[in-house]
C-alpha atoms as a PDB file:
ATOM      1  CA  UNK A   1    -125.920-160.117  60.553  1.00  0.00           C
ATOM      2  CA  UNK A   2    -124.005-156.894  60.209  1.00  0.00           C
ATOM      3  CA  UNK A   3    -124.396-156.019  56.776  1.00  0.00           C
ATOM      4  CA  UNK A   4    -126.949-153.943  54.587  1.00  0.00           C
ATOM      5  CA  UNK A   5    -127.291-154.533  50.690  1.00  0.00           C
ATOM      6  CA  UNK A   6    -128.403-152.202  48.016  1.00  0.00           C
ATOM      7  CA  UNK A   7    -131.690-152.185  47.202  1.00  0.00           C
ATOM      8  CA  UNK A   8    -131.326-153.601  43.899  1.00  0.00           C
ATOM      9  CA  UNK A   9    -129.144-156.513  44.939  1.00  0.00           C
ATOM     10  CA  UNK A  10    -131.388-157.492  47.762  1.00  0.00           C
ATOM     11  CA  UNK A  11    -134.349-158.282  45.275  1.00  0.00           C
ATOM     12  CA  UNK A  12    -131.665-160.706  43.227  1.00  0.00           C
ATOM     13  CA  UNK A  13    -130.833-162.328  46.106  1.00  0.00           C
ATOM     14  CA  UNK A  14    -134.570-162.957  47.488  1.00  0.00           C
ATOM     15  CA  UNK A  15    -135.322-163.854  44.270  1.00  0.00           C
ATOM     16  CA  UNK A  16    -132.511-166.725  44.137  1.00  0.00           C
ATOM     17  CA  UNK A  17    -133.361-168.059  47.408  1.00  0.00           C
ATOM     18  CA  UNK A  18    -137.091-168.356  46.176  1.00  0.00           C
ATOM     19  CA  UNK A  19    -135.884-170.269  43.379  1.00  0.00           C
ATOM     20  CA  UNK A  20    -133.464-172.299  45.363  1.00  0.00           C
ATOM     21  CA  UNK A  21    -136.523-173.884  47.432  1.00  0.00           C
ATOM     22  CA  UNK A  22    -138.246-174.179  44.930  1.00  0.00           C
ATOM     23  CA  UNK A  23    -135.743-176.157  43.439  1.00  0.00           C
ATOM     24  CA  UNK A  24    -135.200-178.231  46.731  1.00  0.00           C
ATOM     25  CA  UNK A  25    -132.112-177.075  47.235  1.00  0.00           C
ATOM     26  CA  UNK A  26    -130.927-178.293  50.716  1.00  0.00           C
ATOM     27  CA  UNK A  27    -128.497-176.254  52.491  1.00  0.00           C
ATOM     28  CA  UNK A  28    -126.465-177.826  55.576  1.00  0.00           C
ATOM     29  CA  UNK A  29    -124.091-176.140  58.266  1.00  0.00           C
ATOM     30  CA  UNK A  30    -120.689-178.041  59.183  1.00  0.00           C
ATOM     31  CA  UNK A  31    -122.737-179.564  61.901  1.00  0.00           C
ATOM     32  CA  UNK A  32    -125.017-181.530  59.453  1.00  0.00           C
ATOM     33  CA  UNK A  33    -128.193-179.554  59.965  1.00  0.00           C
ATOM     34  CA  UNK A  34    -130.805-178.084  57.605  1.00  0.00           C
ATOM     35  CA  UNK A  35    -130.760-174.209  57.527  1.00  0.00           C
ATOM     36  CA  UNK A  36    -132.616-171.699  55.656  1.00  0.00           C
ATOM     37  CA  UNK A  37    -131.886-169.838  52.784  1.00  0.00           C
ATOM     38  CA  UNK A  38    -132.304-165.651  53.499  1.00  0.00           C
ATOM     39  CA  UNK A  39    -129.559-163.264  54.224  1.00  0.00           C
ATOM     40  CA  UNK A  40    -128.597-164.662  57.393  1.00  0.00           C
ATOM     41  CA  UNK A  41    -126.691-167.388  56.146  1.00  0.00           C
ATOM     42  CA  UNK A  42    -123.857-164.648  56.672  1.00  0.00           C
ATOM     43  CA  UNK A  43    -122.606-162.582  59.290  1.00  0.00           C
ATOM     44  CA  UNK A  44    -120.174-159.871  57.366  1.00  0.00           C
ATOM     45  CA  UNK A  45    -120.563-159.399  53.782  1.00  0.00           C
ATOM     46  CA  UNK A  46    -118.859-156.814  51.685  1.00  0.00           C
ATOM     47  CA  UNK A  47    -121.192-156.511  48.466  1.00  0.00           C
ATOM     48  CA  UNK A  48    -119.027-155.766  45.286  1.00  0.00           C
ATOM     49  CA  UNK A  49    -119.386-153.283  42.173  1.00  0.00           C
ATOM     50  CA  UNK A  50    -119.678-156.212  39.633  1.00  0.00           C
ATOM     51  CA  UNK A  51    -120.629-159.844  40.248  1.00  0.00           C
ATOM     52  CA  UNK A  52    -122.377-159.124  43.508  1.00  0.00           C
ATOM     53  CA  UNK A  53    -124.657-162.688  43.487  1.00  0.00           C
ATOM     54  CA  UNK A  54    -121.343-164.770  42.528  1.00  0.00           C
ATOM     55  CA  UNK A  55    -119.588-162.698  45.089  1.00  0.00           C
ATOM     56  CA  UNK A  56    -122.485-164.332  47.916  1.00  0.00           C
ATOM     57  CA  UNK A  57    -123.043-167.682  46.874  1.00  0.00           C
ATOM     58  CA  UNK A  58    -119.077-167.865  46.759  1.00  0.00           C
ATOM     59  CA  UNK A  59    -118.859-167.102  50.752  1.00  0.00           C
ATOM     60  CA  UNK A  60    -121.961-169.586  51.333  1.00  0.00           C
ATOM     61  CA  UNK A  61    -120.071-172.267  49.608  1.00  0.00           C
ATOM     62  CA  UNK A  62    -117.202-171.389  51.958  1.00  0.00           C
ATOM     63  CA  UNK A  63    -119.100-171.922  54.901  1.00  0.00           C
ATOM     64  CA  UNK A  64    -122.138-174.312  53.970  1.00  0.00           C
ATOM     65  CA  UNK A  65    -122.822-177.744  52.150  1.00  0.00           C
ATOM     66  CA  UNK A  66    -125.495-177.304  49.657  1.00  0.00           C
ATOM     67  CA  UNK A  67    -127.293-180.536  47.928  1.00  0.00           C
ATOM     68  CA  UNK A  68    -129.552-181.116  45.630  1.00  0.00           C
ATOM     69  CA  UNK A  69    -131.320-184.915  45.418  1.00  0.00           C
ATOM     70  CA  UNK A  70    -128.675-186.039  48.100  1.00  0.00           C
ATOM     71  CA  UNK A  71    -125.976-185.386  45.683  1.00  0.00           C
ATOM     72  CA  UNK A  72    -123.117-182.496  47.232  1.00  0.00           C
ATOM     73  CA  UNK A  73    -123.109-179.708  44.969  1.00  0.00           C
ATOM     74  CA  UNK A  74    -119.153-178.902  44.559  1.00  0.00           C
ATOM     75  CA  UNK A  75    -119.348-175.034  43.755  1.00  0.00           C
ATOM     76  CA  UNK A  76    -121.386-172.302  43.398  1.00  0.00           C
ATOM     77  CA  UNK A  77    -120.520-171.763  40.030  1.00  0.00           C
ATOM     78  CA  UNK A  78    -122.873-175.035  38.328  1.00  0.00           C
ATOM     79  CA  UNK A  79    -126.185-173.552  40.890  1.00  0.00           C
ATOM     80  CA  UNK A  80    -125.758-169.910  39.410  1.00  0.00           C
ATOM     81  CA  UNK A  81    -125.413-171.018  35.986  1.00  0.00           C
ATOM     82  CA  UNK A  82    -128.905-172.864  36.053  1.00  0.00           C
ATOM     83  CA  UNK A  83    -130.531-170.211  38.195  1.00  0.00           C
ATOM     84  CA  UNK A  84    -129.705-167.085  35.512  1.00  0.00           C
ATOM     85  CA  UNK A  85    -130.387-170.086  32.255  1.00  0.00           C
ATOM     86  CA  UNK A  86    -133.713-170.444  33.628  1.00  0.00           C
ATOM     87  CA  UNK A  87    -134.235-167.352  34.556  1.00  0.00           C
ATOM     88  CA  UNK A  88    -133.679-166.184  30.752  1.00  0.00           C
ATOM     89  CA  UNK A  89    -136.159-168.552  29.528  1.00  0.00           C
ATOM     90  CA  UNK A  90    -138.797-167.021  31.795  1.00  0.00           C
ATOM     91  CA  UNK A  91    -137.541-163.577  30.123  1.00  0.00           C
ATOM     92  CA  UNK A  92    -138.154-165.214  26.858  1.00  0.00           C
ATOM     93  CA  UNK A  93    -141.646-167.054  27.861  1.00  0.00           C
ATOM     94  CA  UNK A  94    -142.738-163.440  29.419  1.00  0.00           C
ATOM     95  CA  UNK A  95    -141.734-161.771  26.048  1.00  0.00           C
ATOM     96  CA  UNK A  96    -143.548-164.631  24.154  1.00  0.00           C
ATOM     97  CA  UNK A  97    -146.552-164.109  25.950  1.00  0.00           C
ATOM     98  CA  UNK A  98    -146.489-160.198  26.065  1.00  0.00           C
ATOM     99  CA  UNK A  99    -146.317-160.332  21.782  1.00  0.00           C
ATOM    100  CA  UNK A 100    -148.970-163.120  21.797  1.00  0.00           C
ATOM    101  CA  UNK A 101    -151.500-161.043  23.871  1.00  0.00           C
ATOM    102  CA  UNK A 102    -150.646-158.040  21.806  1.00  0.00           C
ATOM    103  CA  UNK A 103    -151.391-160.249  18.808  1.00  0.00           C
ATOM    104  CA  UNK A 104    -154.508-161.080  20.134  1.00  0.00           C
ATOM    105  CA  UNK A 105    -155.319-157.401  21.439  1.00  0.00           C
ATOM    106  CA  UNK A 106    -154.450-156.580  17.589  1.00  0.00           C
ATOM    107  CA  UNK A 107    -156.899-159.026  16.113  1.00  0.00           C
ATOM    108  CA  UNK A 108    -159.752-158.631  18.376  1.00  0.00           C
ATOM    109  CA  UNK A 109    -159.508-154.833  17.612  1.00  0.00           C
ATOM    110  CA  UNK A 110    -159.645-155.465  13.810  1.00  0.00           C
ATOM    111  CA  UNK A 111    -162.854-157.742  14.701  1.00  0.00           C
ATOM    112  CA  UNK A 112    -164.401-154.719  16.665  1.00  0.00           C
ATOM    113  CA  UNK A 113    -163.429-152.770  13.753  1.00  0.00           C
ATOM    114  CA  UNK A 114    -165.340-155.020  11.137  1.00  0.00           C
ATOM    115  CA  UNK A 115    -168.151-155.390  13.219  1.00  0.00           C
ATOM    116  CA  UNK A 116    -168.563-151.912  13.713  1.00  0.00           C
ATOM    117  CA  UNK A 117    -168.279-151.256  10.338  1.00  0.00           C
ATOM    118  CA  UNK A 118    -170.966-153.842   9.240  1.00  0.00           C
ATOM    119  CA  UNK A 119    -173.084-152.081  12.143  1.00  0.00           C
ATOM    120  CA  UNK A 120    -172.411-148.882  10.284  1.00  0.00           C
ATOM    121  CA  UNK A 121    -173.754-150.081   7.124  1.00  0.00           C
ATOM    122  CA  UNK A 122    -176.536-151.891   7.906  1.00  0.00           C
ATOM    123  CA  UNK A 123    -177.793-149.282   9.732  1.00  0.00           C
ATOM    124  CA  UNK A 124    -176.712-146.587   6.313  1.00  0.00           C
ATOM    125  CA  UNK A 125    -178.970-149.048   4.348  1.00  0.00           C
ATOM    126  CA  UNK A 126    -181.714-149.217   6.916  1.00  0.00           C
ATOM    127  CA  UNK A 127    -181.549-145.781   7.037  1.00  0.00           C
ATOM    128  CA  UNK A 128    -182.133-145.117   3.059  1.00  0.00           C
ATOM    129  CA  UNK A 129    -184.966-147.473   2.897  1.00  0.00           C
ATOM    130  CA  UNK A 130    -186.602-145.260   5.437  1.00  0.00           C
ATOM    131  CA  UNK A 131    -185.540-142.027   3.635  1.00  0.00           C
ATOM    132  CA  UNK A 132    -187.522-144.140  -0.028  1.00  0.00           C
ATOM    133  CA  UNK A 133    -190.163-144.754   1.845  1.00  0.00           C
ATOM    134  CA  UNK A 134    -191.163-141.203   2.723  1.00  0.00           C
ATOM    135  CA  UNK A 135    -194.117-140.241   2.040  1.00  0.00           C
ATOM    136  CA  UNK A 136    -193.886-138.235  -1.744  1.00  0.00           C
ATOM    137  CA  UNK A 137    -196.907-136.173  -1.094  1.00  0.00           C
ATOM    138  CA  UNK A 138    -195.044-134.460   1.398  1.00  0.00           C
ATOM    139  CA  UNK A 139    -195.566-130.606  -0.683  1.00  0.00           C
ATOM    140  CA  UNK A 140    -192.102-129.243  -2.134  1.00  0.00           C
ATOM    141  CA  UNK A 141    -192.363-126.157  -0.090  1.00  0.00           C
ATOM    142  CA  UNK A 142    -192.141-127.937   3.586  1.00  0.00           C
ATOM    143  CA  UNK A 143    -189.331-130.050   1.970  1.00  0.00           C
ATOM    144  CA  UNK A 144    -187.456-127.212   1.222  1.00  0.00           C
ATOM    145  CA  UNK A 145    -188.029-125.723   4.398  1.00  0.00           C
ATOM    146  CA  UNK A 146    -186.840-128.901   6.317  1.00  0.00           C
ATOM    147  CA  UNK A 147    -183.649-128.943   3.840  1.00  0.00           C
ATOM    148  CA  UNK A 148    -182.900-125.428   4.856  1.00  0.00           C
ATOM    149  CA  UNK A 149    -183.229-126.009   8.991  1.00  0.00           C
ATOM    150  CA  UNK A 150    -181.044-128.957   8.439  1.00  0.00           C
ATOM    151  CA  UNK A 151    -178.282-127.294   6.285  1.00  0.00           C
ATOM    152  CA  UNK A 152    -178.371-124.740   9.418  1.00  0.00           C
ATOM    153  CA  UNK A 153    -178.118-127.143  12.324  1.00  0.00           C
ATOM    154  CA  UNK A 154    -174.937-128.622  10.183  1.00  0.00           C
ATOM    155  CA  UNK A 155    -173.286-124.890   9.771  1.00  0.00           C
ATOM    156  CA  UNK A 156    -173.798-124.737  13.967  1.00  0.00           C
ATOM    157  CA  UNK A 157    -171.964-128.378  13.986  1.00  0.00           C
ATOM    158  CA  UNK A 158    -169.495-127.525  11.645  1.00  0.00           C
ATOM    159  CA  UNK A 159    -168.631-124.138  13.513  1.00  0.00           C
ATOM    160  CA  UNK A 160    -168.467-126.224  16.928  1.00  0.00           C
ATOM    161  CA  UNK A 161    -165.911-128.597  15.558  1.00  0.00           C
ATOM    162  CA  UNK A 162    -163.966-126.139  14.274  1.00  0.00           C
ATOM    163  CA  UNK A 163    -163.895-124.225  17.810  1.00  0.00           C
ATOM    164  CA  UNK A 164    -163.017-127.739  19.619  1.00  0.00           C
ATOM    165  CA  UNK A 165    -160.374-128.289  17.245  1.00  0.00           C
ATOM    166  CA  UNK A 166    -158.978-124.665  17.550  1.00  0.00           C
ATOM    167  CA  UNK A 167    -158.922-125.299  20.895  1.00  0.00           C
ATOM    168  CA  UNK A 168    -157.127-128.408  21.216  1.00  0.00           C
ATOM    169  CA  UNK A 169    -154.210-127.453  19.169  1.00  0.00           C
ATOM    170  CA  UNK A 170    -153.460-124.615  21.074  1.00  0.00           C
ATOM    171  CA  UNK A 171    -153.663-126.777  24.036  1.00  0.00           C
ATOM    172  CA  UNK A 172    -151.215-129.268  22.072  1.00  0.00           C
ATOM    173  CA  UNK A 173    -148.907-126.108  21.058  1.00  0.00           C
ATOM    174  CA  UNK A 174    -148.858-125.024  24.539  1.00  0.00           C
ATOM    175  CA  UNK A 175    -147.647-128.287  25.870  1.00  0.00           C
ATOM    176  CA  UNK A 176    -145.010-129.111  22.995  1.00  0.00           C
ATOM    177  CA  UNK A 177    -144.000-125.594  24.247  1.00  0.00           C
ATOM    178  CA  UNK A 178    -143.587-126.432  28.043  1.00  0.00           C
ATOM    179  CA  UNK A 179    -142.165-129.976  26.773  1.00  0.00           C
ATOM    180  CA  UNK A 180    -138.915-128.103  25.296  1.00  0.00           C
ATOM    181  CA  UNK A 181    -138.556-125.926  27.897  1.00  0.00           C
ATOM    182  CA  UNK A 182    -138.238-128.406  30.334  1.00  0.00           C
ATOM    183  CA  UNK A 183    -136.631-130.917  28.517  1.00  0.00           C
ATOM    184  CA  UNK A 184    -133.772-127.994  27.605  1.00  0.00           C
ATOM    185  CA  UNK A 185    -133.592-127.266  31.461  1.00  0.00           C
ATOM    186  CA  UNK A 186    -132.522-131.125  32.407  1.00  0.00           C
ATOM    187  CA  UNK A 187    -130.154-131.675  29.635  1.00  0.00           C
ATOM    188  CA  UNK A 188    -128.552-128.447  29.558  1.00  0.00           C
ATOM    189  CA  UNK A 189    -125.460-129.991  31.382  1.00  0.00           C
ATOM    190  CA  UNK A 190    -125.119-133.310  29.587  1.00  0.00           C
ATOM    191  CA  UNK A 191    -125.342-133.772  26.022  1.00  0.00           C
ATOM    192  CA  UNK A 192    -124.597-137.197  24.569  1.00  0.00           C
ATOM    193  CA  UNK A 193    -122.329-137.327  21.512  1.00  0.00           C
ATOM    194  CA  UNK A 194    -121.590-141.128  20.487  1.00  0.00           C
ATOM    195  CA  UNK A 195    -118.742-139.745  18.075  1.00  0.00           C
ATOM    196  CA  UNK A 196    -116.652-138.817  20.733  1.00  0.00           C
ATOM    197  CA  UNK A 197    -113.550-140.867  21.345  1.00  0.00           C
ATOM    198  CA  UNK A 198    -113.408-143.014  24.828  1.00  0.00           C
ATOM    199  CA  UNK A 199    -110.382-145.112  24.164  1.00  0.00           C
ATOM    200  CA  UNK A 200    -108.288-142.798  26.281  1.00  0.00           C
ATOM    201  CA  UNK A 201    -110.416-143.146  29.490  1.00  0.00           C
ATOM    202  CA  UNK A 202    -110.690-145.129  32.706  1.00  0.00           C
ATOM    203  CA  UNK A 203    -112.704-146.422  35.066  1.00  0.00           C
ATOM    204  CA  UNK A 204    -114.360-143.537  37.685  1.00  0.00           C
ATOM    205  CA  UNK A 205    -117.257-145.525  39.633  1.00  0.00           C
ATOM    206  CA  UNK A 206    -120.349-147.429  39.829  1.00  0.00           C
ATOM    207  CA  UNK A 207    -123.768-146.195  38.917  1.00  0.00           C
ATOM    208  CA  UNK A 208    -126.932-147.214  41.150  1.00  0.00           C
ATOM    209  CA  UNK A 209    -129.134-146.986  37.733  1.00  0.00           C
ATOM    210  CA  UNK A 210    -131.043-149.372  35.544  1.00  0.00           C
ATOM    211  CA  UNK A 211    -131.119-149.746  32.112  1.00  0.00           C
ATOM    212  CA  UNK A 212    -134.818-148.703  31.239  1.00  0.00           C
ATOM    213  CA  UNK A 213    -133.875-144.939  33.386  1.00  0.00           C
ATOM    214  CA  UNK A 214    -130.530-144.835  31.275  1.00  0.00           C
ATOM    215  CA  UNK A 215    -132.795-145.512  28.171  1.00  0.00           C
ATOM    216  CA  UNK A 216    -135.629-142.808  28.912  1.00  0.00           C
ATOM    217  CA  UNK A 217    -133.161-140.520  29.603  1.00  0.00           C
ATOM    218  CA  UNK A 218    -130.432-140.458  27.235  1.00  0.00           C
ATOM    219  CA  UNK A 219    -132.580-142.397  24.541  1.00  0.00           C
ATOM    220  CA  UNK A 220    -131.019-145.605  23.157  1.00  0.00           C
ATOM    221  CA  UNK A 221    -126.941-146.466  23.915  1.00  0.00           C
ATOM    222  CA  UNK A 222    -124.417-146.479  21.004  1.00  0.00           C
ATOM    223  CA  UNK A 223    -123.398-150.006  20.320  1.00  0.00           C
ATOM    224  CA  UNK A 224    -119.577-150.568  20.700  1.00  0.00           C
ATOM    225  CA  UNK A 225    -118.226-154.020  18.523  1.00  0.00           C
ATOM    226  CA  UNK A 226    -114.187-152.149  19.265  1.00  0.00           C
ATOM    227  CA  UNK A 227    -111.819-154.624  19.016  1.00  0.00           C
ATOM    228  CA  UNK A 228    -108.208-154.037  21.661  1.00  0.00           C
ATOM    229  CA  UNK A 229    -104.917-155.942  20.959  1.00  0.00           C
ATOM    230  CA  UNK A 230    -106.386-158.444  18.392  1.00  0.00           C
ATOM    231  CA  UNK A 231    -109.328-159.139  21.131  1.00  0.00           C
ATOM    232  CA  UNK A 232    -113.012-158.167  20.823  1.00  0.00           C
ATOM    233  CA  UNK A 233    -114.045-155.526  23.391  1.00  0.00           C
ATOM    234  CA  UNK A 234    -115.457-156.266  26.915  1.00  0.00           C
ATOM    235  CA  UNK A 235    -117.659-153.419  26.634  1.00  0.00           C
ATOM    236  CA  UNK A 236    -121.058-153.399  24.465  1.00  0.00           C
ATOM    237  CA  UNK A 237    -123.129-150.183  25.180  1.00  0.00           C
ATOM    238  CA  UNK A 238    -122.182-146.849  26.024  1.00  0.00           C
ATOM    239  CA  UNK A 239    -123.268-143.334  26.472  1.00  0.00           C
ATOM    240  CA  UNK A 240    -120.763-140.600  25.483  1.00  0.00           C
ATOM    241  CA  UNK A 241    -120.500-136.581  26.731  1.00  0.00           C
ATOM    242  CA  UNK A 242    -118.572-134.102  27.830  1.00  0.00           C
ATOM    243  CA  UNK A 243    -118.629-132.415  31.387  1.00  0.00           C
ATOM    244  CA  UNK A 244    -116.461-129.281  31.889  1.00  0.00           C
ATOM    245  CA  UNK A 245    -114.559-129.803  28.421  1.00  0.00           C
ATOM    246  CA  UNK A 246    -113.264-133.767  29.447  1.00  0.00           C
ATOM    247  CA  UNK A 247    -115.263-136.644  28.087  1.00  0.00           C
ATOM    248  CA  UNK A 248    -117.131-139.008  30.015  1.00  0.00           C
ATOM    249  CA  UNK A 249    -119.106-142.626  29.472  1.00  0.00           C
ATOM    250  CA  UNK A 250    -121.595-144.434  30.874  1.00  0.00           C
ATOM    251  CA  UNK A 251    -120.877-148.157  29.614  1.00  0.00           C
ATOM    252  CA  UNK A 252    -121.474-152.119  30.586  1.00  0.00           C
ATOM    253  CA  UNK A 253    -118.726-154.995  31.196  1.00  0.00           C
ATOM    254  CA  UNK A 254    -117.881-158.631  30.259  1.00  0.00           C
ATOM    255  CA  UNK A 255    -116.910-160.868  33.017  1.00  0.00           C
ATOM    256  CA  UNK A 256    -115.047-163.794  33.944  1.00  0.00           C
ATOM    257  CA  UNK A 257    -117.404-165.513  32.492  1.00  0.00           C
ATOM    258  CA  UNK A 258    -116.783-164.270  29.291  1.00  0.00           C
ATOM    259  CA  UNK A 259    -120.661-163.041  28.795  1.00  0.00           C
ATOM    260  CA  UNK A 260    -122.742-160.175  28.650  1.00  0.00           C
ATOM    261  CA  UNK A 261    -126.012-159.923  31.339  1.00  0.00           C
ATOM    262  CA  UNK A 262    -129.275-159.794  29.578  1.00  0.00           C
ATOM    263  CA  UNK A 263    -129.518-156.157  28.616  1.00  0.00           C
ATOM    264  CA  UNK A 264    -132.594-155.130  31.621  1.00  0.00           C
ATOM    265  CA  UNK A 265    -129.982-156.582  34.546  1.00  0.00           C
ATOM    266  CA  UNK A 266    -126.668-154.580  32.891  1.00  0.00           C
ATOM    267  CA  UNK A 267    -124.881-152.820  35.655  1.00  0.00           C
ATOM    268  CA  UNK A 268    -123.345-149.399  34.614  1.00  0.00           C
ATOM    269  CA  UNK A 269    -120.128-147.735  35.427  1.00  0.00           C
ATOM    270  CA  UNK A 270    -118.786-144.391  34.780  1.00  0.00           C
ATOM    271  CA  UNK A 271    -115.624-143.843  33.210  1.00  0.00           C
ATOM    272  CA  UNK A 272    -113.719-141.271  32.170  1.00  0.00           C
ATOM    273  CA  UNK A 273    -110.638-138.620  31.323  1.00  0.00           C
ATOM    274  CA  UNK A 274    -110.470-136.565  34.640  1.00  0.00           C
ATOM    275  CA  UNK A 275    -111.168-137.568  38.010  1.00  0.00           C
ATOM    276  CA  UNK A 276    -112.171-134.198  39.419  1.00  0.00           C
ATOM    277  CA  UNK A 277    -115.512-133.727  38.733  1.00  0.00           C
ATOM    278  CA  UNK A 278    -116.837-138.072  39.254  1.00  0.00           C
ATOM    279  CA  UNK A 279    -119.281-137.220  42.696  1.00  0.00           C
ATOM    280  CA  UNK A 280    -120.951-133.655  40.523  1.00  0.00           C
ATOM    281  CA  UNK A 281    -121.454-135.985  37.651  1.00  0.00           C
ATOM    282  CA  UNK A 282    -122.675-138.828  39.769  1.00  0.00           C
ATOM    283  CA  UNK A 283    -125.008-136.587  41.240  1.00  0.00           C
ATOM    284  CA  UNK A 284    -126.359-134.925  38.164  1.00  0.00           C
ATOM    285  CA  UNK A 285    -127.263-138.058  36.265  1.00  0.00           C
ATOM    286  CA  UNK A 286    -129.088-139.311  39.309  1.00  0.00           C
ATOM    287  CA  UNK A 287    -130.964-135.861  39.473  1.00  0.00           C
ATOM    288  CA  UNK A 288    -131.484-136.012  35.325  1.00  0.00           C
ATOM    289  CA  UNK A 289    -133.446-139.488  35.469  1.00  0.00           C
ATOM    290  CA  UNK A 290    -135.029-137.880  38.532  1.00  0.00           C
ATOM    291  CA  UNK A 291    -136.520-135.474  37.118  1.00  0.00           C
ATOM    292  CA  UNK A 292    -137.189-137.277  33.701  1.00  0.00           C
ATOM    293  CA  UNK A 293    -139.398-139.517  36.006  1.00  0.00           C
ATOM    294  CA  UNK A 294    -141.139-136.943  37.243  1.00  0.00           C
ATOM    295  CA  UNK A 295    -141.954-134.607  34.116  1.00  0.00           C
ATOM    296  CA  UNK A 296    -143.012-138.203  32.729  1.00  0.00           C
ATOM    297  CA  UNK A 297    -145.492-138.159  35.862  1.00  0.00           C
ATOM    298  CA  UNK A 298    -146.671-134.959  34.970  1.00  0.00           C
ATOM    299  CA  UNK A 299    -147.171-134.773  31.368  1.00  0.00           C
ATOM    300  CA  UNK A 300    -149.619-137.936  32.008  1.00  0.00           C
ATOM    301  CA  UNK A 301    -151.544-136.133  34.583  1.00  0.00           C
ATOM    302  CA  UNK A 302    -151.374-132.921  32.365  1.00  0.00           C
ATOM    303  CA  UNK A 303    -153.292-135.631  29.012  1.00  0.00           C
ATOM    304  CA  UNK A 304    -155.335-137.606  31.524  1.00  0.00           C
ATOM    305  CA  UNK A 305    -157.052-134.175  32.593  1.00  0.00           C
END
């Protein structure tokens, strides 16, 4: 094997082979025998910008015989569809679950809250019984004495509180302070405007970027729904800027298939008016979620302490 994939690609594919066995798919060279599914089913592979799993299994069909209950599986295309269908349902089942335990996080929360409260005021109403059953002989005079000590010890609570809470909003205003400051400093070079116009642009390059980093750092895409000679658009989400007075996007695909990915496994490209400046702005979006990740880093440590 003489090839090396991305990072990103290399988890798909280890993750399609583990489903593959699990599946009991059998795999068979031209000489009848049982091989194993892992990357060295090929010798040269050239991994493309979009499609990159089709791209594989495409090349393994080539070469291999793949079955499936003893019956020949004639292309790739019928095993990739029912890999990336059931691998949607888990998506769904794992979002199911994730609401249901945060429904039942939710509700045991209000139960610790009622019980609490009941706590609360059983002990208030233990606590008056004791006060009317104090002895009334007790002489005004030490009464009034206790009544002043007390209303002290509250002033000395009162003034504490106020000194914590003093102290934690200028803690807070410090923070929000060192928030903008560095949040100026990363996006001082890029600032998304969805209302600028992209129909006059082209495609620049591949990004090496996930969805969730576009999302923290950018915030959430514009939502495109253009329609192009009487067709709807192949693109669905973009972010729009400028860079050295030409405009720029960051934006998804539609493919053969005639489908959008699921949203968390989009790939991004870069497109835009100029070709002069595509490595610099490349490079400074990888450096933005970069840094993004690591003032997020930070500013935990900096709450946690």
């Amino acid at each position: 094997m003489s090839y090396e994939l991305t990072p990103r690609f290399e988890k798909e594919l280890n993750s399609f082979f583990n489903w593959a066995i699990s599946e009991k798919y059998i795999i068979y060279n031209k000489s009848n025998e049982i091989v194993k599914w892992d990357k060295t089913l090929l010798i040269e592979f050239n991994e493309s910008p979009r499609k990159k799993l089709d791209g594989y299994l495409k090349n393994v069909f080539n070469i291999y015989i793949i079955k499936l209950n003893n019956q020949h599986i004639q292309t790739y295309i019928d095993i990739i569809t029912k890999f990336r269908e059931l691998k949607e349902l888990k998506n769904n089942k794992n979002n199911q679950d994730n609401q249901n335990n945060q429904n039942n996080k939710n509700n045991q929360n209000n139960q610790d809250n009622q019980n609490n409260k009941n706590n609360q005021d059983n002990q208030n109403n233990q606590d008056n019984q004791n006060n009317n059953n104090i002895n009334l002989s007790i002489e005004n005079n030490i009464i009034e004495i206790q009544l002043n000590q007390n209303d002290l010890e509250l002033s000395k609570v009162n003034n504490n509180n106020n000194n914590v809470k003093k102290s934690m909003i200028d803690s807070y205003t410090q923070t929000d302070l060192e928030v903008n400051e560095i949040t100026k400093e990363i996006t001082k070079e890029i600032t998304i405007d969805n209302t600028l116009n992209t129909k006059n642009t082209w495609w620049l390059g591949n990004l090496d970027v996930t969805s969730e980093q576009l999302v923290k750092t950018f915030g959430a895409p514009f939502e495109s729904h253009s329609i192009c000679n009487n067709k709807v658009s192949k693109q669905r989400y973009e972010w729009k800027f400028k860079y050295n007075g030409n405009i720029y996007s960051i934006y998804d695909w539609k493919f053969n298939n005639n489908e959008f990915p699921i949203f968390e496994e989009t790939d991004w490209f870069l497109s835009g008016n100029n070709d002069n400046d595509v490595n610099n702005i490349i490079k400074l979006i990888d450096d933005m979620i970069k840094n993004k990740e690591e003032f997020n880093d930070n500013l935990i440590s900096v709450n946690i302490n």
